[in-house]
Protein backbone atom coordinates (compact mmCIF):
# COMPACT_ATOMS: atom_id res chain seq x y z
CA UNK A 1 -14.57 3.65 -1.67
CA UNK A 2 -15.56 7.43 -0.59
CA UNK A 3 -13.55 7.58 2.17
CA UNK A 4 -10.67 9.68 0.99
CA UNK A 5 -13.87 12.30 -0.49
CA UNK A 6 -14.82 12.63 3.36
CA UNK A 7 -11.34 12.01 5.17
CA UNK A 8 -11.39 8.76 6.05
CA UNK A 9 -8.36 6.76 5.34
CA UNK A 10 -7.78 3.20 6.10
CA UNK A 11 -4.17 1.69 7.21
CA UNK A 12 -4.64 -2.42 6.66
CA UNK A 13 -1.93 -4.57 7.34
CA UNK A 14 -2.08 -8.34 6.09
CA UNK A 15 0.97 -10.75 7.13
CA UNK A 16 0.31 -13.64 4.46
CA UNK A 17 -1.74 -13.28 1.30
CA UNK A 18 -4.06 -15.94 2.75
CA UNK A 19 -5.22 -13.61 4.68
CA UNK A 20 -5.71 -10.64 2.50
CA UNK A 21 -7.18 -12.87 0.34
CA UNK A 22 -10.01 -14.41 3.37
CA UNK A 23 -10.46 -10.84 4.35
CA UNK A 24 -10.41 -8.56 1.41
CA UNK A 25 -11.86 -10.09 -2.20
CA UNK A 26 -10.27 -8.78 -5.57
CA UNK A 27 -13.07 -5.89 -5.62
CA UNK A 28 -12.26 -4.57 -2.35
CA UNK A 29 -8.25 -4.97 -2.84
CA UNK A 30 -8.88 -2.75 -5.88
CA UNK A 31 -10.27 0.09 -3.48
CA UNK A 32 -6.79 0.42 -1.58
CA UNK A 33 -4.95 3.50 -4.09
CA UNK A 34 -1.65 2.59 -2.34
CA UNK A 35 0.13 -0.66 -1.15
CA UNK A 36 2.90 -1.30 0.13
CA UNK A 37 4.84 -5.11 -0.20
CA UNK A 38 7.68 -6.11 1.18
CA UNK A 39 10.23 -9.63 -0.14
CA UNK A 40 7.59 -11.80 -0.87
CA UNK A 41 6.72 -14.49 -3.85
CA UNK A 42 6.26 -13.58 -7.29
CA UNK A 43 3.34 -14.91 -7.37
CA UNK A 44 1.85 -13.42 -4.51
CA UNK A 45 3.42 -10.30 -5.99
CA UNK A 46 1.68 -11.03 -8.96
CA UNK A 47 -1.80 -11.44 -7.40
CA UNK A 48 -1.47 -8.12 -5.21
CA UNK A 49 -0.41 -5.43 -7.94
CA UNK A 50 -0.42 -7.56 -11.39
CA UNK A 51 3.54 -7.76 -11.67
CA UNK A 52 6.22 -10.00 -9.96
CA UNK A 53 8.15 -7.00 -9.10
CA UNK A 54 8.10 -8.00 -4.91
CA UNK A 55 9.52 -10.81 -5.70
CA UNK A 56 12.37 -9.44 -7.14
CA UNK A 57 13.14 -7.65 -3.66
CA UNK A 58 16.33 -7.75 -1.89
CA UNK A 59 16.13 -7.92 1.97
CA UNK A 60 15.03 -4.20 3.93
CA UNK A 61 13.39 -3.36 0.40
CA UNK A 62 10.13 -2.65 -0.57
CA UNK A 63 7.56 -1.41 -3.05
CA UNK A 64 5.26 1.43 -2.94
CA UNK A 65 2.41 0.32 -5.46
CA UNK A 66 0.10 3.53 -7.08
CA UNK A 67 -3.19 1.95 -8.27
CA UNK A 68 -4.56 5.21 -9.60
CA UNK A 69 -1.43 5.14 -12.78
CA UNK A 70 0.02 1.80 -12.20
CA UNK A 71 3.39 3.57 -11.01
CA UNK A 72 5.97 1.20 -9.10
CA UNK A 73 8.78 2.63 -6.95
CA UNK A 74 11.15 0.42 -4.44
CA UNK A 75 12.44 2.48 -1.33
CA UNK A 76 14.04 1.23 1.82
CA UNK A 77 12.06 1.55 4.94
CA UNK A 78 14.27 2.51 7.87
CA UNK A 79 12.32 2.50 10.99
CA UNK A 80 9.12 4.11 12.40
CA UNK A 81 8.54 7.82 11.48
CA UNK A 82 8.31 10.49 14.53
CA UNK A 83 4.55 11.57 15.32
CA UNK A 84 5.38 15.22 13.74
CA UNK A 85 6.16 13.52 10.05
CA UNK A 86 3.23 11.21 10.74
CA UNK A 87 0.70 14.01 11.53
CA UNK A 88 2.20 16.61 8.59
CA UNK A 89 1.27 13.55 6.14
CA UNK A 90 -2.05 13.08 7.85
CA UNK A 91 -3.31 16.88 7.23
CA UNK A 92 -1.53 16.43 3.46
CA UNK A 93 -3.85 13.72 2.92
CA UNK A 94 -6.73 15.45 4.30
CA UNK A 95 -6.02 18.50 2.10
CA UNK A 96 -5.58 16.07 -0.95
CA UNK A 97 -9.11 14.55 -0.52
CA UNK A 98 -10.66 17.65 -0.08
CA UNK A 99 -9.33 19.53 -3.01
């Protein structure tokens, strides 16, 4: 919950909502300001971020979920992103929790 205030940032990744659910409760879910779901049910999709929308998905689509506004936008992921993208977004976050 302070993390971000002291730059710590967690990465979780959770292959079925089973276990997000056994791992994480509703409270702590909450706590995550941005998620990321891939093709998946709407109800799952419903339980995660309060809307169907993943369900909706096509295949090599995705959402990127804002819980701070409620904001929704689909992207394509491509593949993994080089270490010098990686670190630049690393030291934006960093600035971003500090300011």
């Amino acid at each position: 919950k302070e993390g971000p205030s002291v730059n710590i940032h967690v990465l979780t990744w959770m292959d079925t909502i089973n276990n997000l659910t056994r791992f994480l409760d509703r409270t702590t879910q909450r706590e995550y300001g941005n998620r990321v779901l891939f093709q998946m049910s709407q109800m799952d999709s419903s339980q995660i971020i309060d809307t169907p929308a993943a369900g909706k998905l096509g295949a090599n689509r995705a959402i990127l979920h804002r819980e701070e506004d409620g904001r929704i936008e689909k992207f394509r992921p491509w593949g993994l992103s080089d270490e010098d993208w990686l670190s630049s977004q690393a030291q934006l976050l960093c600035r971003a929790a500090s300011s």
